[in-house]
PDB file of N, CA and C in Angstrom:
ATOM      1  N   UNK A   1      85.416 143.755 110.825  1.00  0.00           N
ATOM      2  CA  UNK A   1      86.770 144.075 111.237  1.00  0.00           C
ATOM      3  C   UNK A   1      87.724 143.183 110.461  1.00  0.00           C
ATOM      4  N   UNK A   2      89.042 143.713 109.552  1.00  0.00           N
ATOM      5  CA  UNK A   2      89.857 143.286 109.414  1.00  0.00           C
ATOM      6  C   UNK A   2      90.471 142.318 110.041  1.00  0.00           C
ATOM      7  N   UNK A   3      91.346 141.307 109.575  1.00  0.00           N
ATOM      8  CA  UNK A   3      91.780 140.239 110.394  1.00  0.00           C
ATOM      9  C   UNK A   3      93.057 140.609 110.970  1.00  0.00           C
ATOM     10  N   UNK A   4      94.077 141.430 110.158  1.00  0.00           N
ATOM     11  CA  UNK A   4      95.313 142.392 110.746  1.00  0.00           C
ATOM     12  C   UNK A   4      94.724 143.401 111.848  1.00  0.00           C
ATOM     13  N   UNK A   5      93.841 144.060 111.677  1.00  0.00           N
ATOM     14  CA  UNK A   5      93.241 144.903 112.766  1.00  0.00           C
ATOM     15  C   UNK A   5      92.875 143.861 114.126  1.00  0.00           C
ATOM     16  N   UNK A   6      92.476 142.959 113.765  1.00  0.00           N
ATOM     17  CA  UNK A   6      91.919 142.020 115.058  1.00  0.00           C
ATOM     18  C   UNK A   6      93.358 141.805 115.759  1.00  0.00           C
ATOM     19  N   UNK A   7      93.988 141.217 114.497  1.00  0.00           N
ATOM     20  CA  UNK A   7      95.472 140.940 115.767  1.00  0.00           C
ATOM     21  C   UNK A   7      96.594 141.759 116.534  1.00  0.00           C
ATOM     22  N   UNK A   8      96.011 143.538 115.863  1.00  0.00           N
ATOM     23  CA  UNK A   8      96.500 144.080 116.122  1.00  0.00           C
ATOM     24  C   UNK A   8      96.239 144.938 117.517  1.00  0.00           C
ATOM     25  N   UNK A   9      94.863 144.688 117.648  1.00  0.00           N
ATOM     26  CA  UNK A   9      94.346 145.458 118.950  1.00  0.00           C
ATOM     27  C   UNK A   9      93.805 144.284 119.900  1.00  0.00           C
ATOM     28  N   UNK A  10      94.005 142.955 119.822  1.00  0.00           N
ATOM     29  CA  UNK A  10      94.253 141.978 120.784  1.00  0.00           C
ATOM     30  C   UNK A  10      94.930 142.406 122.065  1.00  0.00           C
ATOM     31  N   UNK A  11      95.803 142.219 121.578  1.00  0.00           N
ATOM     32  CA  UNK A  11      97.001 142.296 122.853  1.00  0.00           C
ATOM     33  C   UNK A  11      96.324 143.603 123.956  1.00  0.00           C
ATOM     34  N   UNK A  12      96.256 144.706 123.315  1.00  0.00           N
ATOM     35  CA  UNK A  12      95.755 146.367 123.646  1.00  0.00           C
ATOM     36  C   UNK A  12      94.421 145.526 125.066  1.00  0.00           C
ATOM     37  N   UNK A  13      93.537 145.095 124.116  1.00  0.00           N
ATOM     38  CA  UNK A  13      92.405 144.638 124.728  1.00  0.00           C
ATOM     39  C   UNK A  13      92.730 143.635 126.180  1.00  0.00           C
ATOM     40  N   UNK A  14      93.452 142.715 125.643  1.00  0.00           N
ATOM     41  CA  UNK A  14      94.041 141.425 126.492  1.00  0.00           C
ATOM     42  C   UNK A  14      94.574 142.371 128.034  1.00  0.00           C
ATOM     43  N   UNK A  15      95.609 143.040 127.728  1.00  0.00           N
ATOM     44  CA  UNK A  15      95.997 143.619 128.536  1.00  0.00           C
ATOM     45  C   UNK A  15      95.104 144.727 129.575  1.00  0.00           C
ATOM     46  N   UNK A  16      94.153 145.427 128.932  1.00  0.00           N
ATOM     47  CA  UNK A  16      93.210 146.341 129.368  1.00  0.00           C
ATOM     48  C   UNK A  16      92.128 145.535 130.568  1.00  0.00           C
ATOM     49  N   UNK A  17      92.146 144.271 130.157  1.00  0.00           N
ATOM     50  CA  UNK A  17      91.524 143.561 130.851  1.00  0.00           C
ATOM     51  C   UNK A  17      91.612 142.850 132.168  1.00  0.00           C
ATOM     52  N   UNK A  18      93.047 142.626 131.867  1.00  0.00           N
ATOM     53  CA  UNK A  18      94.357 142.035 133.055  1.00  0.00           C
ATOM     54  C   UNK A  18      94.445 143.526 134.089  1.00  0.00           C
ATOM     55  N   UNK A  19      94.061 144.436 133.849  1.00  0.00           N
ATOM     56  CA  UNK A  19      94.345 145.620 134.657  1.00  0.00           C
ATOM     57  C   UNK A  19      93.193 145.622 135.413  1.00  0.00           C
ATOM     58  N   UNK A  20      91.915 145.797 134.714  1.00  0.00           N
ATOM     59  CA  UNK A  20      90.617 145.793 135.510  1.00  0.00           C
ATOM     60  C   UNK A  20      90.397 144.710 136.080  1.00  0.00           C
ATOM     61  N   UNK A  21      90.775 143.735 135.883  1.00  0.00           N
ATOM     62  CA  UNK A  21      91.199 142.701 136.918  1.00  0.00           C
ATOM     63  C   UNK A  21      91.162 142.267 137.915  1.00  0.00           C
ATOM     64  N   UNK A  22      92.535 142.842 137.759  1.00  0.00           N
ATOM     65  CA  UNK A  22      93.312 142.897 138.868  1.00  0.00           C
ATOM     66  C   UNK A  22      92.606 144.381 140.183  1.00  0.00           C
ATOM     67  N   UNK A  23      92.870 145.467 139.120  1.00  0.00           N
ATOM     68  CA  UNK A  23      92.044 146.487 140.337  1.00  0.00           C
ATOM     69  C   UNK A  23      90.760 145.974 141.253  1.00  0.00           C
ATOM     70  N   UNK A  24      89.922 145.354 140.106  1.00  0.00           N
ATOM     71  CA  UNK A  24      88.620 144.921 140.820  1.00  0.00           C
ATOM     72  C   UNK A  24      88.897 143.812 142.188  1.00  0.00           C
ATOM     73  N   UNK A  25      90.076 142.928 142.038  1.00  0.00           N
ATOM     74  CA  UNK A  25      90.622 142.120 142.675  1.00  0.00           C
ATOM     75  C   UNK A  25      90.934 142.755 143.485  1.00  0.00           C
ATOM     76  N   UNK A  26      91.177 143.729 143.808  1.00  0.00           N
ATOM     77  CA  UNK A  26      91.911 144.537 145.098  1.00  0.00           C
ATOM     78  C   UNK A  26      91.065 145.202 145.775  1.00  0.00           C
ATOM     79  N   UNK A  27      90.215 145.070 145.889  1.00  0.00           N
ATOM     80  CA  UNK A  27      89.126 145.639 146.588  1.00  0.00           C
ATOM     81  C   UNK A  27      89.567 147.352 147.088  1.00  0.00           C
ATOM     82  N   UNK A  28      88.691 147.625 148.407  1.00  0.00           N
ATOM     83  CA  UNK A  28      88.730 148.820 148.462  1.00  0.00           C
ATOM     84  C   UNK A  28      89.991 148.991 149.604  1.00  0.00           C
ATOM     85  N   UNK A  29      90.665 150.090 149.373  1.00  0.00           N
ATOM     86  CA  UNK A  29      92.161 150.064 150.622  1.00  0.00           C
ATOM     87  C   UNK A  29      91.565 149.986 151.982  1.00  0.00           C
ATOM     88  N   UNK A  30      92.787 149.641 152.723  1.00  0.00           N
ATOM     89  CA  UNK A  30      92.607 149.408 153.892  1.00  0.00           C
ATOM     90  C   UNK A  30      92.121 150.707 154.659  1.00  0.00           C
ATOM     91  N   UNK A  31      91.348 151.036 155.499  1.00  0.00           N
ATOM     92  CA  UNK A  31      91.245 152.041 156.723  1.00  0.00           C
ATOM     93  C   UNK A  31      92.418 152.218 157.592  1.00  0.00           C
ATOM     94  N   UNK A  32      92.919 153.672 157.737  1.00  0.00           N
ATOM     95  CA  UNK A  32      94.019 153.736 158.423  1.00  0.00           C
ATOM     96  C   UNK A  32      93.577 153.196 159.574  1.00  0.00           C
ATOM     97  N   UNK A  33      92.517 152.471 160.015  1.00  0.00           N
ATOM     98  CA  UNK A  33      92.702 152.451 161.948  1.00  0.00           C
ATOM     99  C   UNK A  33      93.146 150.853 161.223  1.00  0.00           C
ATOM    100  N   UNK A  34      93.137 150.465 160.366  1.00  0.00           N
ATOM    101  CA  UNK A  34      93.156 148.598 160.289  1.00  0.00           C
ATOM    102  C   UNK A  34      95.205 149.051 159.866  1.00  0.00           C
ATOM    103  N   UNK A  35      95.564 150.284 160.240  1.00  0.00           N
ATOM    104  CA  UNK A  35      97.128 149.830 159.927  1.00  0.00           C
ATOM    105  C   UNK A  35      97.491 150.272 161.242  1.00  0.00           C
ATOM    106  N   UNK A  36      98.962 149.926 160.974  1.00  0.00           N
ATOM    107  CA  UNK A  36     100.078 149.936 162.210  1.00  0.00           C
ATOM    108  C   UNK A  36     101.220 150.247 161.784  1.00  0.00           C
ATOM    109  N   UNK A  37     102.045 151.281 162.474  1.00  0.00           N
ATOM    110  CA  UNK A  37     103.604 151.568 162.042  1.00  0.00           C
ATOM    111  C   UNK A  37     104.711 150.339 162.415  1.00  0.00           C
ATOM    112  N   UNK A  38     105.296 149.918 161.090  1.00  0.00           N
ATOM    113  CA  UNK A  38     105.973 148.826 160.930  1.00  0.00           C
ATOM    114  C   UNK A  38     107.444 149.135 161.226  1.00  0.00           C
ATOM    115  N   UNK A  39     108.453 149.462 162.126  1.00  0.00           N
ATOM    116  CA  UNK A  39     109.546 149.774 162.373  1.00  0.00           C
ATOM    117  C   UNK A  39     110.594 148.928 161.952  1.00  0.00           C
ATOM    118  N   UNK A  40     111.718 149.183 160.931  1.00  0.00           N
ATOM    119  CA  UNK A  40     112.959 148.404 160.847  1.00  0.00           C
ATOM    120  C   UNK A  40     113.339 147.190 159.657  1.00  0.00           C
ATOM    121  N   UNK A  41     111.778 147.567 158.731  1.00  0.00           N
ATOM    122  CA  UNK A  41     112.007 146.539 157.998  1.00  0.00           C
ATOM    123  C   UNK A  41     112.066 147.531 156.402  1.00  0.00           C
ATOM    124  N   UNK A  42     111.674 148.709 156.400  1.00  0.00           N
ATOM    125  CA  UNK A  42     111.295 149.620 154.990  1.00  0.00           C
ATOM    126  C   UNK A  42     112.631 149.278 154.166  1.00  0.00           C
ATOM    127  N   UNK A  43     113.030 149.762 153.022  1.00  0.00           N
ATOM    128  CA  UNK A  43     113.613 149.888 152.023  1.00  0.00           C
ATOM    129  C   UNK A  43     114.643 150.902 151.835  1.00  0.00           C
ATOM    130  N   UNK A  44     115.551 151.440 152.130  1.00  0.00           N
ATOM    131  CA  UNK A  44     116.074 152.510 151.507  1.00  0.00           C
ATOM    132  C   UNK A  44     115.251 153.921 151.107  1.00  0.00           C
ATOM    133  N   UNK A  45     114.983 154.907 151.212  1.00  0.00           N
ATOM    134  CA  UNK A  45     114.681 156.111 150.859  1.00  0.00           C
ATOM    135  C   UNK A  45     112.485 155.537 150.579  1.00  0.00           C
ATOM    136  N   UNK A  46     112.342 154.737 151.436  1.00  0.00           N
ATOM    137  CA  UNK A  46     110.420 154.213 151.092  1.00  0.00           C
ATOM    138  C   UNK A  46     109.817 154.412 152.490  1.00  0.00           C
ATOM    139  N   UNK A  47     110.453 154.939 153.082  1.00  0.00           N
ATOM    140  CA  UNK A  47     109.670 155.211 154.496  1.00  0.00           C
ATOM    141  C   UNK A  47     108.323 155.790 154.692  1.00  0.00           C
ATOM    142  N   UNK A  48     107.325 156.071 155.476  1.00  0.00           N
ATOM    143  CA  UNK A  48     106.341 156.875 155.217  1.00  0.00           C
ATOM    144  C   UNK A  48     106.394 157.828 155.975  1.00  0.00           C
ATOM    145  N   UNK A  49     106.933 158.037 156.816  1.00  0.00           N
ATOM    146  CA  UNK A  49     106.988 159.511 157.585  1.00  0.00           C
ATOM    147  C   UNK A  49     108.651 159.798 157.493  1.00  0.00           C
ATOM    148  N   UNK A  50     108.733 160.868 158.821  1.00  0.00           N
ATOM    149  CA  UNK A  50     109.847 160.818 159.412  1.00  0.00           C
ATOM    150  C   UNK A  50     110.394 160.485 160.200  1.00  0.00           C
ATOM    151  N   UNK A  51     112.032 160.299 160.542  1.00  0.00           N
ATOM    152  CA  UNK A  51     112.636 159.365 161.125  1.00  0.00           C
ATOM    153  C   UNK A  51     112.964 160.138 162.132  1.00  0.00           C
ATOM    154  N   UNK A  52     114.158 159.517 162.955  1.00  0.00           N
ATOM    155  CA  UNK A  52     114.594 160.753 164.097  1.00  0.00           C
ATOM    156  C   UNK A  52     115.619 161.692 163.384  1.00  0.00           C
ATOM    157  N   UNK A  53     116.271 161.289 162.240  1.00  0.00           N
ATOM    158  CA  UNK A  53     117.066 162.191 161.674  1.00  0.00           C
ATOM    159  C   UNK A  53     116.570 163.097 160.343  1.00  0.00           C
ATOM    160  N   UNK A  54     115.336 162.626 160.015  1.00  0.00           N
ATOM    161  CA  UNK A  54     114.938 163.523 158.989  1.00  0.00           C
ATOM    162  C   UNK A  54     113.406 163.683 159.562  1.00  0.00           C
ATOM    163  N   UNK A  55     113.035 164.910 158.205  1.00  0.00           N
ATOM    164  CA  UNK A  55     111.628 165.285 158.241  1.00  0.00           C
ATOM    165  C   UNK A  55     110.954 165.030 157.288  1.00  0.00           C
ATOM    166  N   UNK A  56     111.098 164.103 156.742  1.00  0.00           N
ATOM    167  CA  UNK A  56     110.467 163.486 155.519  1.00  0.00           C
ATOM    168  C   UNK A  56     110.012 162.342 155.571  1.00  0.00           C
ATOM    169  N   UNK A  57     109.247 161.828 154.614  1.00  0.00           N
ATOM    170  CA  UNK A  57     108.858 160.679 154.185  1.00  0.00           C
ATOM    171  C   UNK A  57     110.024 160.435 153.061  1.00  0.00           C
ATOM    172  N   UNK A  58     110.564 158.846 152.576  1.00  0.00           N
ATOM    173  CA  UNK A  58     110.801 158.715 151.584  1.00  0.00           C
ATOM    174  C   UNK A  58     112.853 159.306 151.731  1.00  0.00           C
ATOM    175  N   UNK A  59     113.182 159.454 153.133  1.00  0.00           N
ATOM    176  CA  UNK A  59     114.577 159.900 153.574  1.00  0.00           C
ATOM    177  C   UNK A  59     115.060 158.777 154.319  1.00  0.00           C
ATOM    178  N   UNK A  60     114.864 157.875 154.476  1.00  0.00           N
ATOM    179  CA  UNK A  60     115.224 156.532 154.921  1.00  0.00           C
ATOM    180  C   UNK A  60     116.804 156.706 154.566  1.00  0.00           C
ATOM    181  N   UNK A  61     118.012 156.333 155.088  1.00  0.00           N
ATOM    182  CA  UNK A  61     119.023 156.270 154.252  1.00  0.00           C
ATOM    183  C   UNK A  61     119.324 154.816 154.179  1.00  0.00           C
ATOM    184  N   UNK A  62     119.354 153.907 155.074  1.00  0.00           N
ATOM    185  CA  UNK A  62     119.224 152.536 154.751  1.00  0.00           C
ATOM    186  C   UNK A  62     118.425 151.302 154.668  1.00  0.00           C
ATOM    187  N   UNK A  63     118.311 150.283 153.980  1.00  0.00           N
ATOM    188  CA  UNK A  63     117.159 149.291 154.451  1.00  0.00           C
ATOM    189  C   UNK A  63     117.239 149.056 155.942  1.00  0.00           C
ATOM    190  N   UNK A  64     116.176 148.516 155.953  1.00  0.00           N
ATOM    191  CA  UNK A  64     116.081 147.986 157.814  1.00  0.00           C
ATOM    192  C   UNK A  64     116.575 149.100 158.545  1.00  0.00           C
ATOM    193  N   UNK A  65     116.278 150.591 158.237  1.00  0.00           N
ATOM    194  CA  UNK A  65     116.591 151.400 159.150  1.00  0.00           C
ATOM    195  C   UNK A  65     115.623 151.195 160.294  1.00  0.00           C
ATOM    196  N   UNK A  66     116.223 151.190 161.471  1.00  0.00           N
ATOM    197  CA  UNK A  66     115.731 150.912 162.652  1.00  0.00           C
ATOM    198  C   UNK A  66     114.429 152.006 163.468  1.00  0.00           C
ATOM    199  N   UNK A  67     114.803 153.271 163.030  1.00  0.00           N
ATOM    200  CA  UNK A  67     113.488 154.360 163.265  1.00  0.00           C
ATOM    201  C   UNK A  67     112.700 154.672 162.296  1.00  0.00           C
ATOM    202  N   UNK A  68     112.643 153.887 161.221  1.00  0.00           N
ATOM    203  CA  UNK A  68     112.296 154.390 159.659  1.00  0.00           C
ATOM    204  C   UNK A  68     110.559 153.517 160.050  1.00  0.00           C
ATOM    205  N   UNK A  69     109.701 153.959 159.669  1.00  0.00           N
ATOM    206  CA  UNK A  69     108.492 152.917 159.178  1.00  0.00           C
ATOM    207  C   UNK A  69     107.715 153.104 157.947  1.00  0.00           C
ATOM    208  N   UNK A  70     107.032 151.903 157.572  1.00  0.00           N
ATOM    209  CA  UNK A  70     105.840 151.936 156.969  1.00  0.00           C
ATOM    210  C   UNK A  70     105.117 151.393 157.413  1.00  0.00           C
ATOM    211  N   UNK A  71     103.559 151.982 157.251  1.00  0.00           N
ATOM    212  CA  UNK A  71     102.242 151.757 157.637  1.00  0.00           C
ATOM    213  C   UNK A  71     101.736 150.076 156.790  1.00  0.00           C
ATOM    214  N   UNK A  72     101.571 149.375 157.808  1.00  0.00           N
ATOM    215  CA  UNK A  72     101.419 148.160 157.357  1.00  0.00           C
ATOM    216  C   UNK A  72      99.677 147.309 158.077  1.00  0.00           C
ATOM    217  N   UNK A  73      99.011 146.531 157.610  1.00  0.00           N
ATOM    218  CA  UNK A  73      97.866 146.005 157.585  1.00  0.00           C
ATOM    219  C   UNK A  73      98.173 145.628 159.407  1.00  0.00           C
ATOM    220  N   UNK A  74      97.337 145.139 160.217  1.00  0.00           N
ATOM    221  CA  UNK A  74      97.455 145.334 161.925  1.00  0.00           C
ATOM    222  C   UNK A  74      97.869 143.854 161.597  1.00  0.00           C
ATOM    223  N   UNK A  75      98.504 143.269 162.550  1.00  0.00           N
ATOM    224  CA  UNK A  75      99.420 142.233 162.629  1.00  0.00           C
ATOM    225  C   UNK A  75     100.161 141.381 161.605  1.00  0.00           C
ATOM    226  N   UNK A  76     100.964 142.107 160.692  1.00  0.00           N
ATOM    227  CA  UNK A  76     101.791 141.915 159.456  1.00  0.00           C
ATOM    228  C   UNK A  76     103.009 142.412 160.280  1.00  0.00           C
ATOM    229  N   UNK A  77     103.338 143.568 160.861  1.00  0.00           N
ATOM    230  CA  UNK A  77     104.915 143.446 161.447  1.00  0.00           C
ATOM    231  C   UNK A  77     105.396 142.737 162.305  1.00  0.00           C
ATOM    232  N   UNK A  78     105.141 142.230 163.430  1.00  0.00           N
ATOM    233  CA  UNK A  78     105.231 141.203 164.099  1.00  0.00           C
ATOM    234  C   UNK A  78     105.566 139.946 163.398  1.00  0.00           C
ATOM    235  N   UNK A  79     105.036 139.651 162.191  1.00  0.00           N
ATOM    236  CA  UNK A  79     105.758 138.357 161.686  1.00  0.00           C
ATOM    237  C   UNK A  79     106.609 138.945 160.859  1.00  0.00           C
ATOM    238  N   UNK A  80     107.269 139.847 160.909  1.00  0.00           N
ATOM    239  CA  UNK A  80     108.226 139.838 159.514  1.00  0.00           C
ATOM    240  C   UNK A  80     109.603 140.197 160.483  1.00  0.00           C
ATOM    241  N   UNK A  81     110.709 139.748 159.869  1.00  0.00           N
ATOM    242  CA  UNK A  81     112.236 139.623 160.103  1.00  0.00           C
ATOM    243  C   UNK A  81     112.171 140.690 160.687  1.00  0.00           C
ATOM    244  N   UNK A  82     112.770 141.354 161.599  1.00  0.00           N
ATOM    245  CA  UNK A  82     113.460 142.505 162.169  1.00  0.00           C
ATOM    246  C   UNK A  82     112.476 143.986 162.611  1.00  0.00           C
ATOM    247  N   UNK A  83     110.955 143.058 162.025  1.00  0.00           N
ATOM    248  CA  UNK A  83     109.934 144.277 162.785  1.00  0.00           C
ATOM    249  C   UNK A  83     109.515 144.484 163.879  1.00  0.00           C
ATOM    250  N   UNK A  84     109.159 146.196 164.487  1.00  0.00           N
ATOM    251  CA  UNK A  84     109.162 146.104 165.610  1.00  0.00           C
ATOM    252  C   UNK A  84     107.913 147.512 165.594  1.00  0.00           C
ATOM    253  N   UNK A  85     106.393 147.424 166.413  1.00  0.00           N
ATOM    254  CA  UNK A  85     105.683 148.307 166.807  1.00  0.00           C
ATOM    255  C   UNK A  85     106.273 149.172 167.037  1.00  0.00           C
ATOM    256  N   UNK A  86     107.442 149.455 167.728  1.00  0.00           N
ATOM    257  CA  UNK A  86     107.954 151.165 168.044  1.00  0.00           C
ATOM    258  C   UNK A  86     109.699 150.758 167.625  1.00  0.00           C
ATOM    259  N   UNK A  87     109.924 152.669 167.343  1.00  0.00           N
ATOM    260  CA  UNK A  87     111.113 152.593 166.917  1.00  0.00           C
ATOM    261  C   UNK A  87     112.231 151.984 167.513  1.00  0.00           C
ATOM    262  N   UNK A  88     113.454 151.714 167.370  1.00  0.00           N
ATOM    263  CA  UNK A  88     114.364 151.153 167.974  1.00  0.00           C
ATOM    264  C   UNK A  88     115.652 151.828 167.733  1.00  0.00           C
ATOM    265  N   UNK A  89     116.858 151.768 168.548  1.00  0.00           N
ATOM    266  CA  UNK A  89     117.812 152.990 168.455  1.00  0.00           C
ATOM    267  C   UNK A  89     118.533 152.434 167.377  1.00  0.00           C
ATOM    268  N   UNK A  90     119.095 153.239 167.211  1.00  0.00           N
ATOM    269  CA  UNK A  90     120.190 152.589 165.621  1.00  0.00           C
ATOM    270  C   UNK A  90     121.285 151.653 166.048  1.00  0.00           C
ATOM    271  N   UNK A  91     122.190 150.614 165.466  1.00  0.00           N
ATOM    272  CA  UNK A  91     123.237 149.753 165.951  1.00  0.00           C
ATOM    273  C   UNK A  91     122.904 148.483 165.255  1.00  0.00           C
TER     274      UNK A  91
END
């Protein structure tokens, strides 16, 4: 192998590697019974279902919408800012 070719498909390689990685690092996903609906903390339009005002996933209209959730690992909402096991009214 060329020495321009070596430095050229380095990086390609370097990186290819950092991916399998990392995937292998992540083991296998969680089982939905090991999650829980996370109320009040989602993102803007990242929700996973629907809310009381829409029928979608992904219709969130604000962060920390209060009926909005995502499915989160079983006792991760409880410690986070403004989460709550069941929905909560808007205000």
């Amino acid at each position: 192998m060329k020495a321009n070719t070596l430095k050229s498909t380095l990086p390609a390689v370097m990186v290819a590697s950092a991916v399998a990685m990392a995937v292998a690092a992540a083991g296998t996903p969680a089982k939905a019974a090991d999650k829980e609906k996370c109320y009040g903390v989602v993102k803007a339009g990242k929700n996973d279902c629907a809310t009381a005002n829409s029928s979608c996933a992904g219709t969130s209209k604000a962060d920390g919408q209060k009926d909005a959730f995502i499915a989160l690992p079983k006792g991760v909402c409880e410690k986070l800012v403004g989460g709550s096991l069941k929905p909560m009214k808007k205000g």
